[in-house]
PDB file of N, CA and C in Angstrom:
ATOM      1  N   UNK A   1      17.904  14.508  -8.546  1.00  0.00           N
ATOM      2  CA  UNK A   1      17.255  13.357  -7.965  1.00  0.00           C
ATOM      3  C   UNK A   1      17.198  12.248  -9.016  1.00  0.00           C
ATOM      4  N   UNK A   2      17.441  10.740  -8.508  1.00  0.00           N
ATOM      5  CA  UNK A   2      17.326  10.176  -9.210  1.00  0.00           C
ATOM      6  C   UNK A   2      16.075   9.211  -9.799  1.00  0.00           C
ATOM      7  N   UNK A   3      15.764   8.718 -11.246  1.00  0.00           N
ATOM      8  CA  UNK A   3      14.521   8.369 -11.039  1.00  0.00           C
ATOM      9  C   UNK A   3      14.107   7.423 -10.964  1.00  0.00           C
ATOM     10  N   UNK A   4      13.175   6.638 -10.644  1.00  0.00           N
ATOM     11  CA  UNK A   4      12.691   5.879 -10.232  1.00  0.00           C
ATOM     12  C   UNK A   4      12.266   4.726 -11.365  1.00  0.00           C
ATOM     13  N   UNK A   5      12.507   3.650 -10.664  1.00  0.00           N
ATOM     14  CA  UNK A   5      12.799   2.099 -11.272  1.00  0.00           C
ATOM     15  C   UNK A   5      11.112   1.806 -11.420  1.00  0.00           C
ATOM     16  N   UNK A   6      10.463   2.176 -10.598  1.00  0.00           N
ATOM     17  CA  UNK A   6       9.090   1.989 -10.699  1.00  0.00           C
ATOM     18  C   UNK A   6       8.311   3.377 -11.664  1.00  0.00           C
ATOM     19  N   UNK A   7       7.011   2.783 -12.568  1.00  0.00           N
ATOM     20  CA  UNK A   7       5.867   3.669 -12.956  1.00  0.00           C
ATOM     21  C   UNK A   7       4.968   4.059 -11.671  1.00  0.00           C
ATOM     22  N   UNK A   8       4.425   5.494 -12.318  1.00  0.00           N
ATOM     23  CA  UNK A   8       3.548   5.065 -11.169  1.00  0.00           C
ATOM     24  C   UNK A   8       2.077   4.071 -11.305  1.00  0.00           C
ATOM     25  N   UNK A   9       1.797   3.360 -11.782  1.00  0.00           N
ATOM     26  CA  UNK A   9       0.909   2.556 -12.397  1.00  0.00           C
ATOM     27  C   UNK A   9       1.289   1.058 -11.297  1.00  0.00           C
ATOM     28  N   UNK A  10       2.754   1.027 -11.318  1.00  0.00           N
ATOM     29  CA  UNK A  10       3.303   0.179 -10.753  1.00  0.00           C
ATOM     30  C   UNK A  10       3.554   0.105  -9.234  1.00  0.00           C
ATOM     31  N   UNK A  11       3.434   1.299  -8.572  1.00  0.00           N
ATOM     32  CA  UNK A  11       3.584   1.775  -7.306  1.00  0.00           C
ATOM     33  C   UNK A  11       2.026   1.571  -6.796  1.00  0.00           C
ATOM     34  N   UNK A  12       1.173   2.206  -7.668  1.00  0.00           N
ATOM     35  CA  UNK A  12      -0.258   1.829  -7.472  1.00  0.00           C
ATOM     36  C   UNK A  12      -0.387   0.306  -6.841  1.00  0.00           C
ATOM     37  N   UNK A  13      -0.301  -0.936  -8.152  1.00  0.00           N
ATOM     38  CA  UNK A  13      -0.435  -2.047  -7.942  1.00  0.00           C
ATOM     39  C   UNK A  13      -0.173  -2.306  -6.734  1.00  0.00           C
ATOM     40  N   UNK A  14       1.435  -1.826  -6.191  1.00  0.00           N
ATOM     41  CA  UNK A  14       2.058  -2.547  -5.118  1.00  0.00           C
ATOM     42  C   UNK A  14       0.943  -2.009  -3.931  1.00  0.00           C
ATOM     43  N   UNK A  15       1.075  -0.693  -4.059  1.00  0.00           N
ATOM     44  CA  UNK A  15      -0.046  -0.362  -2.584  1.00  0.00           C
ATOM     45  C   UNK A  15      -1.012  -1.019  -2.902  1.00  0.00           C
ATOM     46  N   UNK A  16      -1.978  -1.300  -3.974  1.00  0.00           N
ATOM     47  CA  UNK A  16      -3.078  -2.120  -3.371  1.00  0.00           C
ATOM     48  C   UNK A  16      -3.001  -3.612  -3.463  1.00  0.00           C
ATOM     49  N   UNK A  17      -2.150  -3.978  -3.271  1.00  0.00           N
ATOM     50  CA  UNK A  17      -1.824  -5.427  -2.870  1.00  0.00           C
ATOM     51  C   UNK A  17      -2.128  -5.230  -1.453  1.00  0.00           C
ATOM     52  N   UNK A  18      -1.439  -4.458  -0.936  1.00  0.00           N
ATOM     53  CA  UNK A  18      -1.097  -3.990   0.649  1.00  0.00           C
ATOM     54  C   UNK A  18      -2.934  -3.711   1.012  1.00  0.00           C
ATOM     55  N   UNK A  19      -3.531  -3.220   0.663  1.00  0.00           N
ATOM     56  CA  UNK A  19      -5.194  -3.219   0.703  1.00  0.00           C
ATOM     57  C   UNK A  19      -5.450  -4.498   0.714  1.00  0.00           C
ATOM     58  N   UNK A  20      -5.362  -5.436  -0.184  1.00  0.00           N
ATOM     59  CA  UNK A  20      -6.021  -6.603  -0.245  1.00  0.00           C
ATOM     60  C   UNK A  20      -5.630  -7.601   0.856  1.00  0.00           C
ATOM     61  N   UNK A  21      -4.604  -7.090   1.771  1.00  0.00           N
ATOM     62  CA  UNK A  21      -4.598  -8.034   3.060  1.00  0.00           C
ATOM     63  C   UNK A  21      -3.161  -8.663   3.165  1.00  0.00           C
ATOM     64  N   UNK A  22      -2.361  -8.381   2.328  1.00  0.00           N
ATOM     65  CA  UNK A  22      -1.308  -9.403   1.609  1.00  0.00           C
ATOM     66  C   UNK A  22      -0.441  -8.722   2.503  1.00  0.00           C
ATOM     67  N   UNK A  23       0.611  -8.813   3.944  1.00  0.00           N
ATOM     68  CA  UNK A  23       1.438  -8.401   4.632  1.00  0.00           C
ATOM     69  C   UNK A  23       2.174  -7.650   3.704  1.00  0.00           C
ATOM     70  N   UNK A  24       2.813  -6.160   4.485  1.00  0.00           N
ATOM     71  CA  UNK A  24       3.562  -5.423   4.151  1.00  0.00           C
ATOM     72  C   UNK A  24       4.774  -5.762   3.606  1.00  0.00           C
ATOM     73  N   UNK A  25       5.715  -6.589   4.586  1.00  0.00           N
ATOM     74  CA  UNK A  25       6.930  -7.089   4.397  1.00  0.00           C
ATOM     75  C   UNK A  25       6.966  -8.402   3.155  1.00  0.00           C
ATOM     76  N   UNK A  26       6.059  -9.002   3.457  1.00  0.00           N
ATOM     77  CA  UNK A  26       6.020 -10.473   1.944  1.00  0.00           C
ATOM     78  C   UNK A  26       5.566  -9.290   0.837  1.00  0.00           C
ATOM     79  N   UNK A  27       4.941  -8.418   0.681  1.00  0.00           N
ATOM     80  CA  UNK A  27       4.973  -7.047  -0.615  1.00  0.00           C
ATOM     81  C   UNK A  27       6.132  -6.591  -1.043  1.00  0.00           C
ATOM     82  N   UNK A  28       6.885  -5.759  -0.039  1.00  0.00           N
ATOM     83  CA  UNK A  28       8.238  -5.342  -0.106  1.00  0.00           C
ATOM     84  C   UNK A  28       9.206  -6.482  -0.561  1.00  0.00           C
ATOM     85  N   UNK A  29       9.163  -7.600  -0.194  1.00  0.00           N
ATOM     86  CA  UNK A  29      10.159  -8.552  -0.405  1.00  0.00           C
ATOM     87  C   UNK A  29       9.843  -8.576  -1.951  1.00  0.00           C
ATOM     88  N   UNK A  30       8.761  -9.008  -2.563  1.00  0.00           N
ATOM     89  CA  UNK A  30       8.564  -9.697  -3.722  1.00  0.00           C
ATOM     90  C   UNK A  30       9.008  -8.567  -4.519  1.00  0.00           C
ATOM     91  N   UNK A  31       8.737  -7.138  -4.311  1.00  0.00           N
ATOM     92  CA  UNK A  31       9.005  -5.974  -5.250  1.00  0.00           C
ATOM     93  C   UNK A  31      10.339  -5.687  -4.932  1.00  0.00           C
ATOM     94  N   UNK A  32      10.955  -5.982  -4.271  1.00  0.00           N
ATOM     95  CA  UNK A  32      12.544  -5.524  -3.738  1.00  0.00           C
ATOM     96  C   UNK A  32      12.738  -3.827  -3.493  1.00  0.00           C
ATOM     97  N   UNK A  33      11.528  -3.605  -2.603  1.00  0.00           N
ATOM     98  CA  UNK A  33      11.767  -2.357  -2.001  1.00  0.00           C
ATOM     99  C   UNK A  33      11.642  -2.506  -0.403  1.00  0.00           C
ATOM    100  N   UNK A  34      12.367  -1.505   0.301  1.00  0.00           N
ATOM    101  CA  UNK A  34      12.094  -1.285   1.541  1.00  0.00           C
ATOM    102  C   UNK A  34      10.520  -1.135   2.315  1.00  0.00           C
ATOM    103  N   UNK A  35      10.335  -1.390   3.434  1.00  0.00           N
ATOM    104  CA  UNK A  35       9.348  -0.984   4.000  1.00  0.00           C
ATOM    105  C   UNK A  35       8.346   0.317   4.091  1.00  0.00           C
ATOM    106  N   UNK A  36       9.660   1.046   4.731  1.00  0.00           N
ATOM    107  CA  UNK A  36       9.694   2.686   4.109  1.00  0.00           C
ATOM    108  C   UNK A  36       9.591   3.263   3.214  1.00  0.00           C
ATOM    109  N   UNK A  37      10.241   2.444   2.305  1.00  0.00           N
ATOM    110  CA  UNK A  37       9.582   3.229   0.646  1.00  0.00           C
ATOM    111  C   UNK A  37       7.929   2.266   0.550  1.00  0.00           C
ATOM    112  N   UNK A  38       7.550   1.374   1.041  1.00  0.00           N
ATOM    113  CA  UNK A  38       5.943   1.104   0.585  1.00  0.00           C
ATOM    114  C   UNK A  38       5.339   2.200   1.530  1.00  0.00           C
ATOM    115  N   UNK A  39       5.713   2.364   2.771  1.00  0.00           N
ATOM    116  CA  UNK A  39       4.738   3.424   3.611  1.00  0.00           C
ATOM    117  C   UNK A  39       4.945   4.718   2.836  1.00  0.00           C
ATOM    118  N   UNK A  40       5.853   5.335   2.592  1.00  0.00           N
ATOM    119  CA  UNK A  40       5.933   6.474   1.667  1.00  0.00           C
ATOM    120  C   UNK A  40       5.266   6.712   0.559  1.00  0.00           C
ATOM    121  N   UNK A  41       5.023   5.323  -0.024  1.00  0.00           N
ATOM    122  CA  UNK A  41       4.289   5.667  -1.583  1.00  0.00           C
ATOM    123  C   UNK A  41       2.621   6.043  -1.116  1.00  0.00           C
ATOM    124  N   UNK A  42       2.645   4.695   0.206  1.00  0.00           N
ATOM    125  CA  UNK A  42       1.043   4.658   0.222  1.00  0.00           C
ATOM    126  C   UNK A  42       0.946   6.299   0.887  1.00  0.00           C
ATOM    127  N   UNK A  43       1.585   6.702   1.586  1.00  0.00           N
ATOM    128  CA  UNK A  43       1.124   7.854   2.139  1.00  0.00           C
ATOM    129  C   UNK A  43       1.267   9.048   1.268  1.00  0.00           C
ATOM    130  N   UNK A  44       2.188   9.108  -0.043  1.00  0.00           N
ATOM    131  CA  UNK A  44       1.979  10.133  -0.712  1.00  0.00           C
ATOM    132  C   UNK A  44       0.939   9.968  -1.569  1.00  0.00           C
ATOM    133  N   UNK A  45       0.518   8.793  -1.743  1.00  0.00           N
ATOM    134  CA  UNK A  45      -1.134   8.049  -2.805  1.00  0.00           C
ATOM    135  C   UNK A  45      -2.073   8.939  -1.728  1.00  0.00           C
ATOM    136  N   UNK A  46      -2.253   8.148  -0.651  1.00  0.00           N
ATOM    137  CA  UNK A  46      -3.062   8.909   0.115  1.00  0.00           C
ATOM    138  C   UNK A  46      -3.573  10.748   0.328  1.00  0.00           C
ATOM    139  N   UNK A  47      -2.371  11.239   0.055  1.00  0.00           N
ATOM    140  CA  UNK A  47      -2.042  12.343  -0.091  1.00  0.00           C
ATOM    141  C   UNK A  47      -2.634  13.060  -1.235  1.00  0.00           C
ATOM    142  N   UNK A  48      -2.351  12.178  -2.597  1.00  0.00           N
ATOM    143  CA  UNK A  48      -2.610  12.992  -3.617  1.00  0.00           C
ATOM    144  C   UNK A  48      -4.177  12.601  -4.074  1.00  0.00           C
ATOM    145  N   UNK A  49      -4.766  11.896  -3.657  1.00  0.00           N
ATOM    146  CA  UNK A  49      -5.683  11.364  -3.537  1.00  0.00           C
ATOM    147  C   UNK A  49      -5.846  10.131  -4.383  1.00  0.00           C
ATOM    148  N   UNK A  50      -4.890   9.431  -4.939  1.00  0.00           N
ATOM    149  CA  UNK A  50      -5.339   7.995  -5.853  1.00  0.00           C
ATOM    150  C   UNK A  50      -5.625   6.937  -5.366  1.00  0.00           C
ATOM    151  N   UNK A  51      -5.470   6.717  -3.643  1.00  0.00           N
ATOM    152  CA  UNK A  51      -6.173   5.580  -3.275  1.00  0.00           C
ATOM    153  C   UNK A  51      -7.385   6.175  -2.139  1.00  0.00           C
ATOM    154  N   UNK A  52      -7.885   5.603  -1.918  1.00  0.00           N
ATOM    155  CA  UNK A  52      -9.099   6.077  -0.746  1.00  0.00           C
ATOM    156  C   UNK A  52      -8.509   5.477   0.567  1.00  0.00           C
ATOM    157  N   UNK A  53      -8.665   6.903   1.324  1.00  0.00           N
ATOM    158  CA  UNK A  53      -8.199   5.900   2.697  1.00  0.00           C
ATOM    159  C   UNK A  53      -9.194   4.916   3.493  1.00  0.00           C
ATOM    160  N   UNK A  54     -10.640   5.106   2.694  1.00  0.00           N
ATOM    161  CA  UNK A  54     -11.476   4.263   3.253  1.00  0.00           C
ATOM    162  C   UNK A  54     -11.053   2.860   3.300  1.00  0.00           C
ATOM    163  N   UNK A  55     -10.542   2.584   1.757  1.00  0.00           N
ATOM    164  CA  UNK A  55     -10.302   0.621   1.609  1.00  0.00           C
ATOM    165  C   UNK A  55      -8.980   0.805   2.267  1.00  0.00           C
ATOM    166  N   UNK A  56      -8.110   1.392   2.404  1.00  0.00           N
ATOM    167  CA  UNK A  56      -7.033   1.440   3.604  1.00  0.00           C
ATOM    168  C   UNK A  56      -7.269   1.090   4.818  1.00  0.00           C
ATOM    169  N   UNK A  57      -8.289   1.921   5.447  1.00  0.00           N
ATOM    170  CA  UNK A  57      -8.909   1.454   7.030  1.00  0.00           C
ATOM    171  C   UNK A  57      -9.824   0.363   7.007  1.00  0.00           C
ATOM    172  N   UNK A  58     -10.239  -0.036   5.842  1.00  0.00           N
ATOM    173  CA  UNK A  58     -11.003  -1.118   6.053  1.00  0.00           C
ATOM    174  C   UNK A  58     -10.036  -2.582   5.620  1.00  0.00           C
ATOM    175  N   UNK A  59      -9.515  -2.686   4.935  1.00  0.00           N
ATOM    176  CA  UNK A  59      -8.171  -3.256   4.624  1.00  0.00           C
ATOM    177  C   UNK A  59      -7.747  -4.020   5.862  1.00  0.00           C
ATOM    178  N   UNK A  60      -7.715  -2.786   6.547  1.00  0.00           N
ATOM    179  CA  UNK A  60      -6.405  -2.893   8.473  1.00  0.00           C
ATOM    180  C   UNK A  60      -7.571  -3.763   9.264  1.00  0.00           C
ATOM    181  N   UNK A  61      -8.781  -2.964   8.873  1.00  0.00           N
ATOM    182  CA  UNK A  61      -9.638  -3.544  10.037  1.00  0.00           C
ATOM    183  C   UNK A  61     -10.337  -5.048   9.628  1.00  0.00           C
ATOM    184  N   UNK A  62     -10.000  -5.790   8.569  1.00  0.00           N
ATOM    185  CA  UNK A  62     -10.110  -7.259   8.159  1.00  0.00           C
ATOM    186  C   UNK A  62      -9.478  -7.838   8.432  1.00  0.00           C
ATOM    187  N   UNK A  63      -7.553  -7.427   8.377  1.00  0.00           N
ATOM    188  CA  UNK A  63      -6.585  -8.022   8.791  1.00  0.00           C
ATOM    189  C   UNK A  63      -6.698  -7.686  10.725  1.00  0.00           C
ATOM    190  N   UNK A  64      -7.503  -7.113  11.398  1.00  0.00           N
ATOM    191  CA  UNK A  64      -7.105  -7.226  12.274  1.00  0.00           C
ATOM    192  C   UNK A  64      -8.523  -8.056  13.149  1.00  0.00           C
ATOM    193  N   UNK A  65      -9.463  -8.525  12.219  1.00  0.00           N
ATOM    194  CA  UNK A  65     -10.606  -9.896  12.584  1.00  0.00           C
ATOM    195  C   UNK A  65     -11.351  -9.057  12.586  1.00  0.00           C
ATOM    196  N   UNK A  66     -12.095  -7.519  12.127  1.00  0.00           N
ATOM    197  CA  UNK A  66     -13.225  -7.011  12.134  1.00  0.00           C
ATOM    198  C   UNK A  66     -13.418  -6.719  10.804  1.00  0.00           C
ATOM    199  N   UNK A  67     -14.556  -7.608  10.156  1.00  0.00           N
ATOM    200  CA  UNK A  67     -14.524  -7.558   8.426  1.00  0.00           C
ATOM    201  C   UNK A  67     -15.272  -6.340   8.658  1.00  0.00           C
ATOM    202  N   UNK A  68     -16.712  -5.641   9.606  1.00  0.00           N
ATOM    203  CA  UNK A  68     -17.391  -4.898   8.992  1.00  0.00           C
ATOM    204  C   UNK A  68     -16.698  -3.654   9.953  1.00  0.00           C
ATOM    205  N   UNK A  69     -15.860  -3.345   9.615  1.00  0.00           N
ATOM    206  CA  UNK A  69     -15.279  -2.377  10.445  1.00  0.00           C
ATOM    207  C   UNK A  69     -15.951  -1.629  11.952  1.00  0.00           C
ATOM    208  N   UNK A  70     -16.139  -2.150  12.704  1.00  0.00           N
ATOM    209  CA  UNK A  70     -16.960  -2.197  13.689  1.00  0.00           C
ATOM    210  C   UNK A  70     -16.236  -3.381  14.680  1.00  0.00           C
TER     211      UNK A  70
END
């Protein structure tokens, strides 16, 4: 397998950009990765536990006009 152009320090950053509200695709563009590879990272973060999926769902639910998740 080959390895990877990114740290993970750096994969971090990018997913929580993606938390802070900042569209998926303008993320991917600026880092020059696919879509699929940002859903992959965030979901193996998620996975291993380094991001919380709380600021994830709360994240979605600001961008989608409910700041207090409710």
């Amino acid at each position: 397998m080959r390895a990877s152009k990114f740290t993970d320090a750096q994969k971090a950053f990018i997913i929580k950009q993606g938390e802070a509200g900042i569209p998926a695709a303008e993320i991917c563009r600026k880092a020059g990765i696919s879509q699929a590879t940002f859903f992959n990272w965030k979901k193996r973060m998620l996975f291993e536990g380094r991001i919380d999926q709380s600021l994830v769902l709360t994240a979605s639910r600001v961008r989608a006009g409910y700041p207090f998740g409710g």
